[in-house]
N, C-alpha and C. Protein backbone atom coordinates (compact mmCIF):
# COMPACT_ATOMS: atom_id res chain seq x y z
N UNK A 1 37.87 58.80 33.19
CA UNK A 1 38.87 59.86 33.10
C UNK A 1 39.24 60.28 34.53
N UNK A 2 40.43 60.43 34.72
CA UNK A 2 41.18 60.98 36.08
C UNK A 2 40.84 62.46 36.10
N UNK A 3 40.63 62.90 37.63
CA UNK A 3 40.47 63.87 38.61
C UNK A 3 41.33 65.06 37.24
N UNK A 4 42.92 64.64 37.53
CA UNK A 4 43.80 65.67 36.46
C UNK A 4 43.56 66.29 34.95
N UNK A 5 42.93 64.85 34.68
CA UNK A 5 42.64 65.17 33.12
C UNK A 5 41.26 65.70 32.55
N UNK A 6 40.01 65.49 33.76
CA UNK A 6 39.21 65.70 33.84
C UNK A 6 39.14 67.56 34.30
N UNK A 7 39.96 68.23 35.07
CA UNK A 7 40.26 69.35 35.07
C UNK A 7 41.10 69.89 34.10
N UNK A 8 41.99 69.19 33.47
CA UNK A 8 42.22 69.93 32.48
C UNK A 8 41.48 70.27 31.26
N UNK A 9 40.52 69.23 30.74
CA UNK A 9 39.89 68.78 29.58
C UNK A 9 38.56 70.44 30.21
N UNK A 10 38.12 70.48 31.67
CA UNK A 10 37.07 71.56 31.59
C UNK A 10 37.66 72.57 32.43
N UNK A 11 38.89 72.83 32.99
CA UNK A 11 38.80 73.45 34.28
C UNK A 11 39.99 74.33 32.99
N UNK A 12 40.91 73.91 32.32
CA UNK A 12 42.10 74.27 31.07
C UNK A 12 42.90 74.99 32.21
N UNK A 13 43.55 74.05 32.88
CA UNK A 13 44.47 74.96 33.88
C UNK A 13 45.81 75.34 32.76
N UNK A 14 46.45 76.04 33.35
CA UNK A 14 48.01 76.21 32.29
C UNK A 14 48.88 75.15 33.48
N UNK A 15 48.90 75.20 34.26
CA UNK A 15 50.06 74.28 35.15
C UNK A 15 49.40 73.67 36.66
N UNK A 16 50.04 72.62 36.89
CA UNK A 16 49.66 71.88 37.74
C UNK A 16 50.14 71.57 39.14
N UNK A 17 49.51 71.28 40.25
CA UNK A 17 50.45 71.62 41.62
C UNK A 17 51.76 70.10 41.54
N UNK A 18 52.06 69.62 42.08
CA UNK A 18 52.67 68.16 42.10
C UNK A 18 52.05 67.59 42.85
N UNK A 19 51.20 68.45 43.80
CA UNK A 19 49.86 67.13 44.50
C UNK A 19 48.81 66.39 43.57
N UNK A 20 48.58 67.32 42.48
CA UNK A 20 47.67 66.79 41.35
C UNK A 20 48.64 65.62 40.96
N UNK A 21 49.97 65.86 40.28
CA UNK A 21 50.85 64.87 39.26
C UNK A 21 51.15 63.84 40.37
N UNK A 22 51.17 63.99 41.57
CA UNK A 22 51.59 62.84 42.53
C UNK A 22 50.16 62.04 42.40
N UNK A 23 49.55 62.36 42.90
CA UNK A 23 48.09 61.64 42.62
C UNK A 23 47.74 60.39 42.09
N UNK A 24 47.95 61.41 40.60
CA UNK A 24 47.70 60.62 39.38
C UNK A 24 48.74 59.17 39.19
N UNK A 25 50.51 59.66 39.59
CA UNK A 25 51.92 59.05 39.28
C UNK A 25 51.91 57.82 40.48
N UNK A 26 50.70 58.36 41.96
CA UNK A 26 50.91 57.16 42.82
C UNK A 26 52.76 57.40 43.43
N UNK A 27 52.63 58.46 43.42
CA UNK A 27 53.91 59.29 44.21
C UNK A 27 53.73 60.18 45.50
N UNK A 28 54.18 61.14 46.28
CA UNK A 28 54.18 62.15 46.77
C UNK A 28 54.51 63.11 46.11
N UNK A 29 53.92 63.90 46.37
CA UNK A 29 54.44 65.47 45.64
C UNK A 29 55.53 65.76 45.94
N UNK A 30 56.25 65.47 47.13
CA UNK A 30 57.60 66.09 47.63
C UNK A 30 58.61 65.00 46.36
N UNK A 31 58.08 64.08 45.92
CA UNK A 31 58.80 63.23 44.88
C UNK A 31 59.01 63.99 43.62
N UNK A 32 57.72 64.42 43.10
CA UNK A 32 57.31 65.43 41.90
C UNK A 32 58.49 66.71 42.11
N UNK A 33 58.00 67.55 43.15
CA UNK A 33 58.80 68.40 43.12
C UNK A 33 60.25 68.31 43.35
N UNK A 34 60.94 67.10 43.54
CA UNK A 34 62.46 66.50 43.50
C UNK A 34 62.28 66.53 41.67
N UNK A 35 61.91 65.80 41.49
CA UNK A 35 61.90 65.47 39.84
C UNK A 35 61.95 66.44 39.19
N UNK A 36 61.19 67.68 39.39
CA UNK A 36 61.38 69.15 39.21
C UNK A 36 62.55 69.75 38.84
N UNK A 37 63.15 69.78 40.15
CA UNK A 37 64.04 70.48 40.52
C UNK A 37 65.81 69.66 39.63
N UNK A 38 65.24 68.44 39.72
CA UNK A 38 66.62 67.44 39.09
C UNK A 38 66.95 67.22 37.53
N UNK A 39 65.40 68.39 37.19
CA UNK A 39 64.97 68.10 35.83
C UNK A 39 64.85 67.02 34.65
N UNK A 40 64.25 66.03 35.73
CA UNK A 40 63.37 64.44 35.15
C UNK A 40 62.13 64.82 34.41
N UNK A 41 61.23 65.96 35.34
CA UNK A 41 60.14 66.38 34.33
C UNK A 41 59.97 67.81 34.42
N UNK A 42 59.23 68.41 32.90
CA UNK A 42 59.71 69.75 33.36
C UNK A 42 58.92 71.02 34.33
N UNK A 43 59.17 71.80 34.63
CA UNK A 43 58.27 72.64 35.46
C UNK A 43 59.00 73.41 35.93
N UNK A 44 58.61 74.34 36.95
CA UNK A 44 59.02 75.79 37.23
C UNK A 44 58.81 75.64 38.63
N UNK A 45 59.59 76.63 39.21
CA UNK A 45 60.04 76.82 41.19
C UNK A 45 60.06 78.18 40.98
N UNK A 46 59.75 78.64 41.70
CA UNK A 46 59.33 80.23 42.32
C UNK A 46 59.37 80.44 43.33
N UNK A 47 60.81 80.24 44.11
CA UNK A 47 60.51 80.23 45.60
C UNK A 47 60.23 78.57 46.28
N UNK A 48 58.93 78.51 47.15
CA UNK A 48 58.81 77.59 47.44
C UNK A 48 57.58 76.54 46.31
N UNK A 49 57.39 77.69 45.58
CA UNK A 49 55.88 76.93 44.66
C UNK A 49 56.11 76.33 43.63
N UNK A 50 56.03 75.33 43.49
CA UNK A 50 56.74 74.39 42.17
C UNK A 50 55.37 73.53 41.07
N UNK A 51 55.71 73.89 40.38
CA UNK A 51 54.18 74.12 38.99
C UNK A 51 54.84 73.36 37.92
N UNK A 52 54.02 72.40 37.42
CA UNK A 52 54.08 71.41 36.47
C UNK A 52 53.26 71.48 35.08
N UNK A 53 53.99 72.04 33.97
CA UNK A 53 52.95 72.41 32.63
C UNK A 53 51.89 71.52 32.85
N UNK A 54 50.72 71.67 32.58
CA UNK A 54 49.34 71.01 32.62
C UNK A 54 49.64 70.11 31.25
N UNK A 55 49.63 71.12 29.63
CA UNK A 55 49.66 70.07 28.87
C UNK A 55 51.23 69.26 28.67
N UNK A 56 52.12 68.99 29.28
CA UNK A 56 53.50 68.28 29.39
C UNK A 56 52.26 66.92 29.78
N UNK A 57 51.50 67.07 31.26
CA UNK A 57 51.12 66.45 32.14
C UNK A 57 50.04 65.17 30.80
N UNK A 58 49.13 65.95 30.69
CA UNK A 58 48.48 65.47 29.86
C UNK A 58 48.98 64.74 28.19
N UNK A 59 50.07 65.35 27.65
CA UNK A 59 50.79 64.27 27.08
C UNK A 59 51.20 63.03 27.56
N UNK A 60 51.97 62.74 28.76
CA UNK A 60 52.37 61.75 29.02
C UNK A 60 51.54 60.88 29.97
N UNK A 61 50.27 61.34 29.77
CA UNK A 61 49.28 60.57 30.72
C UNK A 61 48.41 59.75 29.53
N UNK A 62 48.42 60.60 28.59
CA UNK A 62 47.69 59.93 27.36
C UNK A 62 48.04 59.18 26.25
N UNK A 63 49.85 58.71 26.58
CA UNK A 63 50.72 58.01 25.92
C UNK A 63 50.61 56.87 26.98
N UNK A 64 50.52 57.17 27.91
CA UNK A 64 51.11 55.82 28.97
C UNK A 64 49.80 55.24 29.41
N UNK A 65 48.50 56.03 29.17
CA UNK A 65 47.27 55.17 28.58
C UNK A 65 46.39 54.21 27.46
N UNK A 66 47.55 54.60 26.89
CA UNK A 66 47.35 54.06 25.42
C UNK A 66 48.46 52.87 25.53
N UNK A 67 49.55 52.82 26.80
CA UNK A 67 50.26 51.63 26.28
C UNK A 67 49.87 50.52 27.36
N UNK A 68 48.67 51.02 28.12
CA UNK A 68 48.21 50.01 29.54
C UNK A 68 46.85 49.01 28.71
């Protein structure tokens, strides 16, 4: 189990930085938070702080594990 899912499964964050979702995606975060903002995936900006639903994250990590 990944770093992300492994904190979510015990840590139950509600949302995630895009350094976590870059991580995991084998992206940069400055990528994540483009994707954000262009609304490819969904999440929230507050200024400069840009937060990625945890379980959005964990759906599509556990679909695209199941098709590897």
């Amino acid at each position: 189990m990944n770093n992300v899912l492994r904190d979510f499964y015990y840590g139950d964050p509600k949302f995630l930085t895009p350094a976590q979702v870059a991580k995991d995606l084998q992206v940069s975060s400055t990528t994540v938070a483009g994707w954000v903002d262009m609304g490819i995936i969904p999440g929230i900006r507050i200024n400069s702080v840009v937060r990625i639903p945890a379980a959005w994250f964990l759906k599509i990590a556990t679909e695209w594990g199941e098709e590897q």
